[in-house]
N, C-alpha and C. Protein backbone atom coordinates (compact mmCIF):
# COMPACT_ATOMS: atom_id res chain seq x y z
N UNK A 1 10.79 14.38 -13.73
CA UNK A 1 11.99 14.81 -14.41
C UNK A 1 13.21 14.59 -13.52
N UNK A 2 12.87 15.22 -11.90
CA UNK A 2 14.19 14.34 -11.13
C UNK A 2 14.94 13.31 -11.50
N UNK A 3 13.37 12.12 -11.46
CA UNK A 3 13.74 10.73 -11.53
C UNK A 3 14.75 10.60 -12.72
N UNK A 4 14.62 11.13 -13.63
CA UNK A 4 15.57 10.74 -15.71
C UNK A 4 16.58 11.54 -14.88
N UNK A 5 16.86 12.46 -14.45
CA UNK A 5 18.39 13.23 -14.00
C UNK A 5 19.00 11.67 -12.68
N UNK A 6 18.23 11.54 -12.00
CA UNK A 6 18.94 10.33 -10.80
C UNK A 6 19.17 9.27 -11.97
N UNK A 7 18.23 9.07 -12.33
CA UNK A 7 18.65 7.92 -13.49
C UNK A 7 20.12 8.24 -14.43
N UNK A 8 20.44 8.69 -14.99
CA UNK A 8 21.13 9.27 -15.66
C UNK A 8 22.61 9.61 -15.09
N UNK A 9 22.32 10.06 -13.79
CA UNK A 9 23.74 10.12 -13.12
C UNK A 9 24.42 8.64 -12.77
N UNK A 10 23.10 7.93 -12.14
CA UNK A 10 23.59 6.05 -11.84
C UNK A 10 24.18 5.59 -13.08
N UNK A 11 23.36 6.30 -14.42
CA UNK A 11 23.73 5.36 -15.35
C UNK A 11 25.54 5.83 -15.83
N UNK A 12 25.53 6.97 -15.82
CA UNK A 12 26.90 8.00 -16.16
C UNK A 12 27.77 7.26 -15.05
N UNK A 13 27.50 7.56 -13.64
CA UNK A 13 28.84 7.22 -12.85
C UNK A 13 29.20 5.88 -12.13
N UNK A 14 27.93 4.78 -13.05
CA UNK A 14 28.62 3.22 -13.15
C UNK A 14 29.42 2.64 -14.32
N UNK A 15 29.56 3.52 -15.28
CA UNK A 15 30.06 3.23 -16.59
C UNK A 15 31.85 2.82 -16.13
N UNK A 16 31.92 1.46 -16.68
CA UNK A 16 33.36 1.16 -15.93
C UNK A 16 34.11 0.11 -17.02
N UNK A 17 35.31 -0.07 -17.20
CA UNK A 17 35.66 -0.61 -17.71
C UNK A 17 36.15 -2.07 -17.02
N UNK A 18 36.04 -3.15 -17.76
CA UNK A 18 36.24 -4.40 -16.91
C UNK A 18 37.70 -4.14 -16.73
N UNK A 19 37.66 -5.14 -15.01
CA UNK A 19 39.47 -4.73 -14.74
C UNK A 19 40.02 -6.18 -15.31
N UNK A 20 39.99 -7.33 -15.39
CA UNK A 20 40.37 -8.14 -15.14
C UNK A 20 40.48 -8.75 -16.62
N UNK A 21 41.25 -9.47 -17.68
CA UNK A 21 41.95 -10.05 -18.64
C UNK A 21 40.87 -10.80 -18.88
N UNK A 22 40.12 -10.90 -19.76
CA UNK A 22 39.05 -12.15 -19.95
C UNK A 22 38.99 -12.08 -21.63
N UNK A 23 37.92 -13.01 -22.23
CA UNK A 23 37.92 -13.61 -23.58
C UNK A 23 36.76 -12.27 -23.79
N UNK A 24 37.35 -11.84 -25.05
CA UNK A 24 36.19 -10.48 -25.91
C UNK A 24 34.84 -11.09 -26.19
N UNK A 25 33.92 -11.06 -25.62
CA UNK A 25 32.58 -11.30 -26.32
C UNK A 25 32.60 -10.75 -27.84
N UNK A 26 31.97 -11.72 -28.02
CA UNK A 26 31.34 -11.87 -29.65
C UNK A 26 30.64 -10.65 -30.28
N UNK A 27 29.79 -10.31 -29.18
CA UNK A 27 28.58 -9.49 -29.52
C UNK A 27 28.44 -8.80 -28.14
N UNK A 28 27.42 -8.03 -28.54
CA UNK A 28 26.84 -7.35 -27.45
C UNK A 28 25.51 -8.36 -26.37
N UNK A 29 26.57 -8.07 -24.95
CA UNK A 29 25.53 -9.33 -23.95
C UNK A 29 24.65 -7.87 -23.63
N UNK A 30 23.14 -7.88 -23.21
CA UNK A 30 22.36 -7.54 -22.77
C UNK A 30 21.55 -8.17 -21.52
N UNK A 31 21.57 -7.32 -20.45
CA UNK A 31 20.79 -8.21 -18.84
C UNK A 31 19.96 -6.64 -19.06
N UNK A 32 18.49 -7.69 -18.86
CA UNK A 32 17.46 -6.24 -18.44
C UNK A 32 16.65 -7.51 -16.77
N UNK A 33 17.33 -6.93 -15.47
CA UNK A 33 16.19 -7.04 -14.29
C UNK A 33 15.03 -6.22 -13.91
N UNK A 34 14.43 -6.54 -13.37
CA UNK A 34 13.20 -5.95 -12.23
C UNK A 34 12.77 -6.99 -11.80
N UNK A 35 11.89 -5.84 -10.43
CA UNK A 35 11.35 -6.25 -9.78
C UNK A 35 10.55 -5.30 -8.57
N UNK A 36 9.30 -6.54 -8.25
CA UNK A 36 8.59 -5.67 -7.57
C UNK A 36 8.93 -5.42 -6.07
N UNK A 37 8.58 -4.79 -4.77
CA UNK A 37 8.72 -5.69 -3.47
C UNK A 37 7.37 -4.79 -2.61
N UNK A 38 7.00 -5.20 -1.97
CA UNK A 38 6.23 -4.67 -1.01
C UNK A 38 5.62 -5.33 0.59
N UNK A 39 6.15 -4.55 1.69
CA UNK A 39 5.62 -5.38 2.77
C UNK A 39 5.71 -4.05 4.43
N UNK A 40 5.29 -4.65 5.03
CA UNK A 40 5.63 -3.85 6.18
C UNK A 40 6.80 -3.07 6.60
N UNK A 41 5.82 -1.70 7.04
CA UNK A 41 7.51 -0.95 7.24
C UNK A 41 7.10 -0.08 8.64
N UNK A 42 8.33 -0.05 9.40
CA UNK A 42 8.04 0.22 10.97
C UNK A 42 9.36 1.07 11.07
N UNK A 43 9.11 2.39 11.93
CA UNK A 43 10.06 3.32 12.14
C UNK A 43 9.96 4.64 12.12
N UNK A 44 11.26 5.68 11.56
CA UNK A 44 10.50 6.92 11.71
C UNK A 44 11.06 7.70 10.83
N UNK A 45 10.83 8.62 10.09
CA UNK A 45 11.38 9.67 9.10
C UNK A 45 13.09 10.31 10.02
N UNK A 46 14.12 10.30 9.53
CA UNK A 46 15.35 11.11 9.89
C UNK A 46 15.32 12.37 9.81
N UNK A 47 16.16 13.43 10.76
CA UNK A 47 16.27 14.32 10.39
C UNK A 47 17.00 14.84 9.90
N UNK A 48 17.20 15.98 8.85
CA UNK A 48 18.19 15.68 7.95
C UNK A 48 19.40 16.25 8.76
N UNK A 49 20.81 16.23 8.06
CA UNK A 49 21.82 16.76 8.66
C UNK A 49 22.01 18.33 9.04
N UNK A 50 22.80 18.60 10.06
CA UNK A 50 23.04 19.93 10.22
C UNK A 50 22.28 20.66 11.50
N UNK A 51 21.17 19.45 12.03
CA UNK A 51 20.82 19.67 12.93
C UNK A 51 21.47 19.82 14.40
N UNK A 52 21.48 20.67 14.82
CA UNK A 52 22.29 20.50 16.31
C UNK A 52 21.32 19.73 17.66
N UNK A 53 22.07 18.34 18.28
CA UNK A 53 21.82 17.77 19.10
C UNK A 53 20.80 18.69 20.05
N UNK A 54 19.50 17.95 20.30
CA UNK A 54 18.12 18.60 21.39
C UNK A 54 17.59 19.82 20.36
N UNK A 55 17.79 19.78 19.02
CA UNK A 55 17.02 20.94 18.47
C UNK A 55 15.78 20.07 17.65
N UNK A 56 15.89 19.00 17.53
CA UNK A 56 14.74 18.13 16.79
C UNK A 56 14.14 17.20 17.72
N UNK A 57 12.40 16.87 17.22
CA UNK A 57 12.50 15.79 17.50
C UNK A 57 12.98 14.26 17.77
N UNK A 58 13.25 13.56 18.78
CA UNK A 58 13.81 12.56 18.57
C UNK A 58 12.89 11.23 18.11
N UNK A 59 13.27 10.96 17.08
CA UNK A 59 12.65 9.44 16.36
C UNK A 59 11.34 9.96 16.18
N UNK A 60 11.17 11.25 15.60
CA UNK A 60 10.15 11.42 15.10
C UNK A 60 9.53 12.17 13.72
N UNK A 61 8.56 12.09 12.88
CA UNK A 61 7.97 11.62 12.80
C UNK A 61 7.66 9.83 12.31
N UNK A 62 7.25 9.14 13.17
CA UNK A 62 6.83 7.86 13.10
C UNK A 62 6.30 7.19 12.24
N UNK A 63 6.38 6.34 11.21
CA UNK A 63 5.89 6.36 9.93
C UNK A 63 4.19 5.79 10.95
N UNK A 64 4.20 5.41 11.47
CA UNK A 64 2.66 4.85 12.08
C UNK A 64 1.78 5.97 12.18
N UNK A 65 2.59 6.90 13.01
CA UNK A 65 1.85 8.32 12.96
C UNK A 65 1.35 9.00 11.87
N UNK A 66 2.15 8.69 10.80
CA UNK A 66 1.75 9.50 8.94
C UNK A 66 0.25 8.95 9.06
N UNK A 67 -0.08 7.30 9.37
CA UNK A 67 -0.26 6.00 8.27
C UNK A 67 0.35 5.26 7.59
N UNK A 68 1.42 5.85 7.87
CA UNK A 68 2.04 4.68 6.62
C UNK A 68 2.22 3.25 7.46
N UNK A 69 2.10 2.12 6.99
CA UNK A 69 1.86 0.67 7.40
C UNK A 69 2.75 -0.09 6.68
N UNK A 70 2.72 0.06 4.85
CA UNK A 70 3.34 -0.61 4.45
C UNK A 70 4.27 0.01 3.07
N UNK A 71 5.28 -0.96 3.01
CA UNK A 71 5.88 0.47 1.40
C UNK A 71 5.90 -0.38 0.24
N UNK A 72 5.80 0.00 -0.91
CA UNK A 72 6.22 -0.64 -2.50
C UNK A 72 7.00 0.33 -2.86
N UNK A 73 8.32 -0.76 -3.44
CA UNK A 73 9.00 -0.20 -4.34
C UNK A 73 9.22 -1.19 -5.50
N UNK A 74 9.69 -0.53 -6.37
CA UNK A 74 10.14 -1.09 -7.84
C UNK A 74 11.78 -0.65 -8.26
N UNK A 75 12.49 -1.86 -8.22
CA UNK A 75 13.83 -1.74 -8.44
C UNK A 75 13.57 -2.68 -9.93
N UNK A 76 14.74 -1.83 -10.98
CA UNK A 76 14.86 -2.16 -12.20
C UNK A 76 16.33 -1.99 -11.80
N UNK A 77 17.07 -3.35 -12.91
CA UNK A 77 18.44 -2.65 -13.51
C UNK A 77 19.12 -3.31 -15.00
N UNK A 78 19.68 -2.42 -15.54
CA UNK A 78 20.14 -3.07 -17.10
C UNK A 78 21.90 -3.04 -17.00
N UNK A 79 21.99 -3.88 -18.04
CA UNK A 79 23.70 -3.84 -17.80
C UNK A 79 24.12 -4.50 -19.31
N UNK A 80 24.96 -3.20 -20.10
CA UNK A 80 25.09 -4.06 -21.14
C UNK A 80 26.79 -4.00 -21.76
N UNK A 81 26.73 -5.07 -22.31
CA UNK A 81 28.53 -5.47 -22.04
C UNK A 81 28.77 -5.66 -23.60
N UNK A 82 29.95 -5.47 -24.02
CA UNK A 82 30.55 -5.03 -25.36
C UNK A 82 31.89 -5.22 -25.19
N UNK A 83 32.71 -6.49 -25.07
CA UNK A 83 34.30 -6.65 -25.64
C UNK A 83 34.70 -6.19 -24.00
N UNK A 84 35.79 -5.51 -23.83
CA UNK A 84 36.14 -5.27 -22.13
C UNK A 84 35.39 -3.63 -21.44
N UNK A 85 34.30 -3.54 -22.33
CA UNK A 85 33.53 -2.48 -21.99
C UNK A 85 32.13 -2.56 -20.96
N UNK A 86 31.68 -2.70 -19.92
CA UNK A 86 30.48 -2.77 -19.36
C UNK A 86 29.92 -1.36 -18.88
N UNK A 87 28.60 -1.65 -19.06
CA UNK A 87 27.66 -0.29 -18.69
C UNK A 87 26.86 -0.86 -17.76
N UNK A 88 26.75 0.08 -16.81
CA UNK A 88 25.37 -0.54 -15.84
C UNK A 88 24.61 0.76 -15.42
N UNK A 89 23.37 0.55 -15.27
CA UNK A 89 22.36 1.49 -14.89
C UNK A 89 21.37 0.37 -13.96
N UNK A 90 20.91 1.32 -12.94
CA UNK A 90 19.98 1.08 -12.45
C UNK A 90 18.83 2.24 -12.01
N UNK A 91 17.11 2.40 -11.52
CA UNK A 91 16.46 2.69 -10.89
C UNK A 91 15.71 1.92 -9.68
N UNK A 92 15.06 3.03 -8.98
CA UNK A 92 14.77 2.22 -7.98
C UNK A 92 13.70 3.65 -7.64
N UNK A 93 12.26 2.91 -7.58
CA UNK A 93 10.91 3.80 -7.09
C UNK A 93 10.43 3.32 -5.91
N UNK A 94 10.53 4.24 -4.77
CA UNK A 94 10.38 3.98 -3.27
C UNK A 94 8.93 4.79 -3.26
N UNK A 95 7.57 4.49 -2.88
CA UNK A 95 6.53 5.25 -2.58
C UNK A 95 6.39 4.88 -1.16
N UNK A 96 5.81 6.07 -0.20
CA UNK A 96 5.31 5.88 0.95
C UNK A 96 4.54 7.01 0.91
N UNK A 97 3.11 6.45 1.33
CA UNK A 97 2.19 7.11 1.27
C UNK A 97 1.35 7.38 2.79
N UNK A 98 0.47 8.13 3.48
CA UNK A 98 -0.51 8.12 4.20
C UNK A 98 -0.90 9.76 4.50
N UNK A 99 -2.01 9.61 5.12
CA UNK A 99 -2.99 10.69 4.92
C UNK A 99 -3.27 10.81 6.81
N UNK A 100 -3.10 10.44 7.42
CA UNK A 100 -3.06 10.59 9.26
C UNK A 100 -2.31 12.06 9.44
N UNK A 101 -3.19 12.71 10.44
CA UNK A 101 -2.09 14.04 10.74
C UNK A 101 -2.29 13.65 12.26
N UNK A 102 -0.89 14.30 12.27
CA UNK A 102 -0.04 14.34 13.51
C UNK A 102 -0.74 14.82 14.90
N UNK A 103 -0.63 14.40 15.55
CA UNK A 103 -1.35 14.38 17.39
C UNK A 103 -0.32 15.39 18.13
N UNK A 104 0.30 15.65 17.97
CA UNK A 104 1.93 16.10 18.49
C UNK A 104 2.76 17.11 17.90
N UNK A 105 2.98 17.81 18.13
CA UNK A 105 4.30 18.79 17.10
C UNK A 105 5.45 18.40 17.26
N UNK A 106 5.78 18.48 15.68
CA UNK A 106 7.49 17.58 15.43
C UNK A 106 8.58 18.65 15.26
N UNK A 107 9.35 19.14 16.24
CA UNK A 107 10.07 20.46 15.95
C UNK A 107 11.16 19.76 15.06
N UNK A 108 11.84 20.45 13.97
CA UNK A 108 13.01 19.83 13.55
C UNK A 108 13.82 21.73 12.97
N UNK A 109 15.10 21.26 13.68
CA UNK A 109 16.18 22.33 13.48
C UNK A 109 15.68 23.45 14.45
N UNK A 110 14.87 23.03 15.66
CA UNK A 110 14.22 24.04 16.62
C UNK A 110 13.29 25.10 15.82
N UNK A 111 12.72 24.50 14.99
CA UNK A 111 11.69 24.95 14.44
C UNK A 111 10.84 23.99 14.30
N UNK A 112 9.42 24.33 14.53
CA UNK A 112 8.34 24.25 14.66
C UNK A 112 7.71 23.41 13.14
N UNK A 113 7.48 21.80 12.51
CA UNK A 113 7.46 21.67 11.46
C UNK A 113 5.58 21.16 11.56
N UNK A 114 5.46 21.00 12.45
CA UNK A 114 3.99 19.68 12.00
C UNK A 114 3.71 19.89 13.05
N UNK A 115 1.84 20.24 13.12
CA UNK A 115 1.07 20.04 14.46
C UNK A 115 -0.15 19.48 14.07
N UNK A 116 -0.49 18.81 15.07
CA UNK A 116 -2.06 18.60 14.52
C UNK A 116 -3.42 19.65 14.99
C-alpha cells in the first residue's frame, strides 16, 4: 500500500504543463516504459540522518555482511500528453535481500542495533 501512495505522489507532483510554444497534438500521445536490471552490488547500508559524528558505526552494515551479492530492480514509467498538457508517472522496485547475520555489533545513534 506504501508503494500506490509513492506512486501516486510521483505521479501528482510530475504533472506539468509544457513550457515551450509547440503544434497541439491531435490526440492523446501515450509512452508506457519498463524495465528490468540486475547485477552486482558492493557497499554498505547509510545511517540515517540526525546521527551525531562517532555515535554510529562507520560504513557499516556491509551489504556482504547481510549476503547480499547482488540487487534487482524494476523501473517502469508512463507519460501521457494531451494538447500543451503532459503527465508523467513513474515507479521503481528496488529488492535486496540476504539471510547472513552479523559477526560484529553495528551501533547506530550510540545505540546498540545488530549483534551476532
Amino acid at each position: 500500500m506504501k508503494a500506490f501512495y509513492i506512486l501516486l505522489a510521483a505521479l501528482a507532483g510530475s504533472t506539468a504543463l509544457a513550457q515551450e510554444a509547440r503544434e497541439p497534438l491531435e490526440g492523446i500521445g501515450i509512452d508506457v516504459q519498463g524495465s528490468f536490471n540486475y547485477g552486482p552490488i558492493d557497499g554498505f547500508f547509510q545511517t540515517p540522518a540526525g546521527g551525531r559524528p562517532g555515535t554510529s558505526s562507520a560504513r557499516r552494515p556491509k551489504f556482504d555482511e547481510l549476503g547480499i551479492d547482488d540487487v534487482a530492480f524494476y523501473d517502469t514509467r508512463l507519460t501521457v500528453e494531451w494538447r500543451s498538457l503532459l503527465v508523467y508517472g513513474g515507479y521503481e522496485f528496488i529488492r535486496l535481500s540476504g539471510s547472513d547475520t552479523l559477526s560484529q555489533t553495528v551501533i547506530g545513534h550510540g545505540v546498540s542495533c545488530w549483534s551476532g
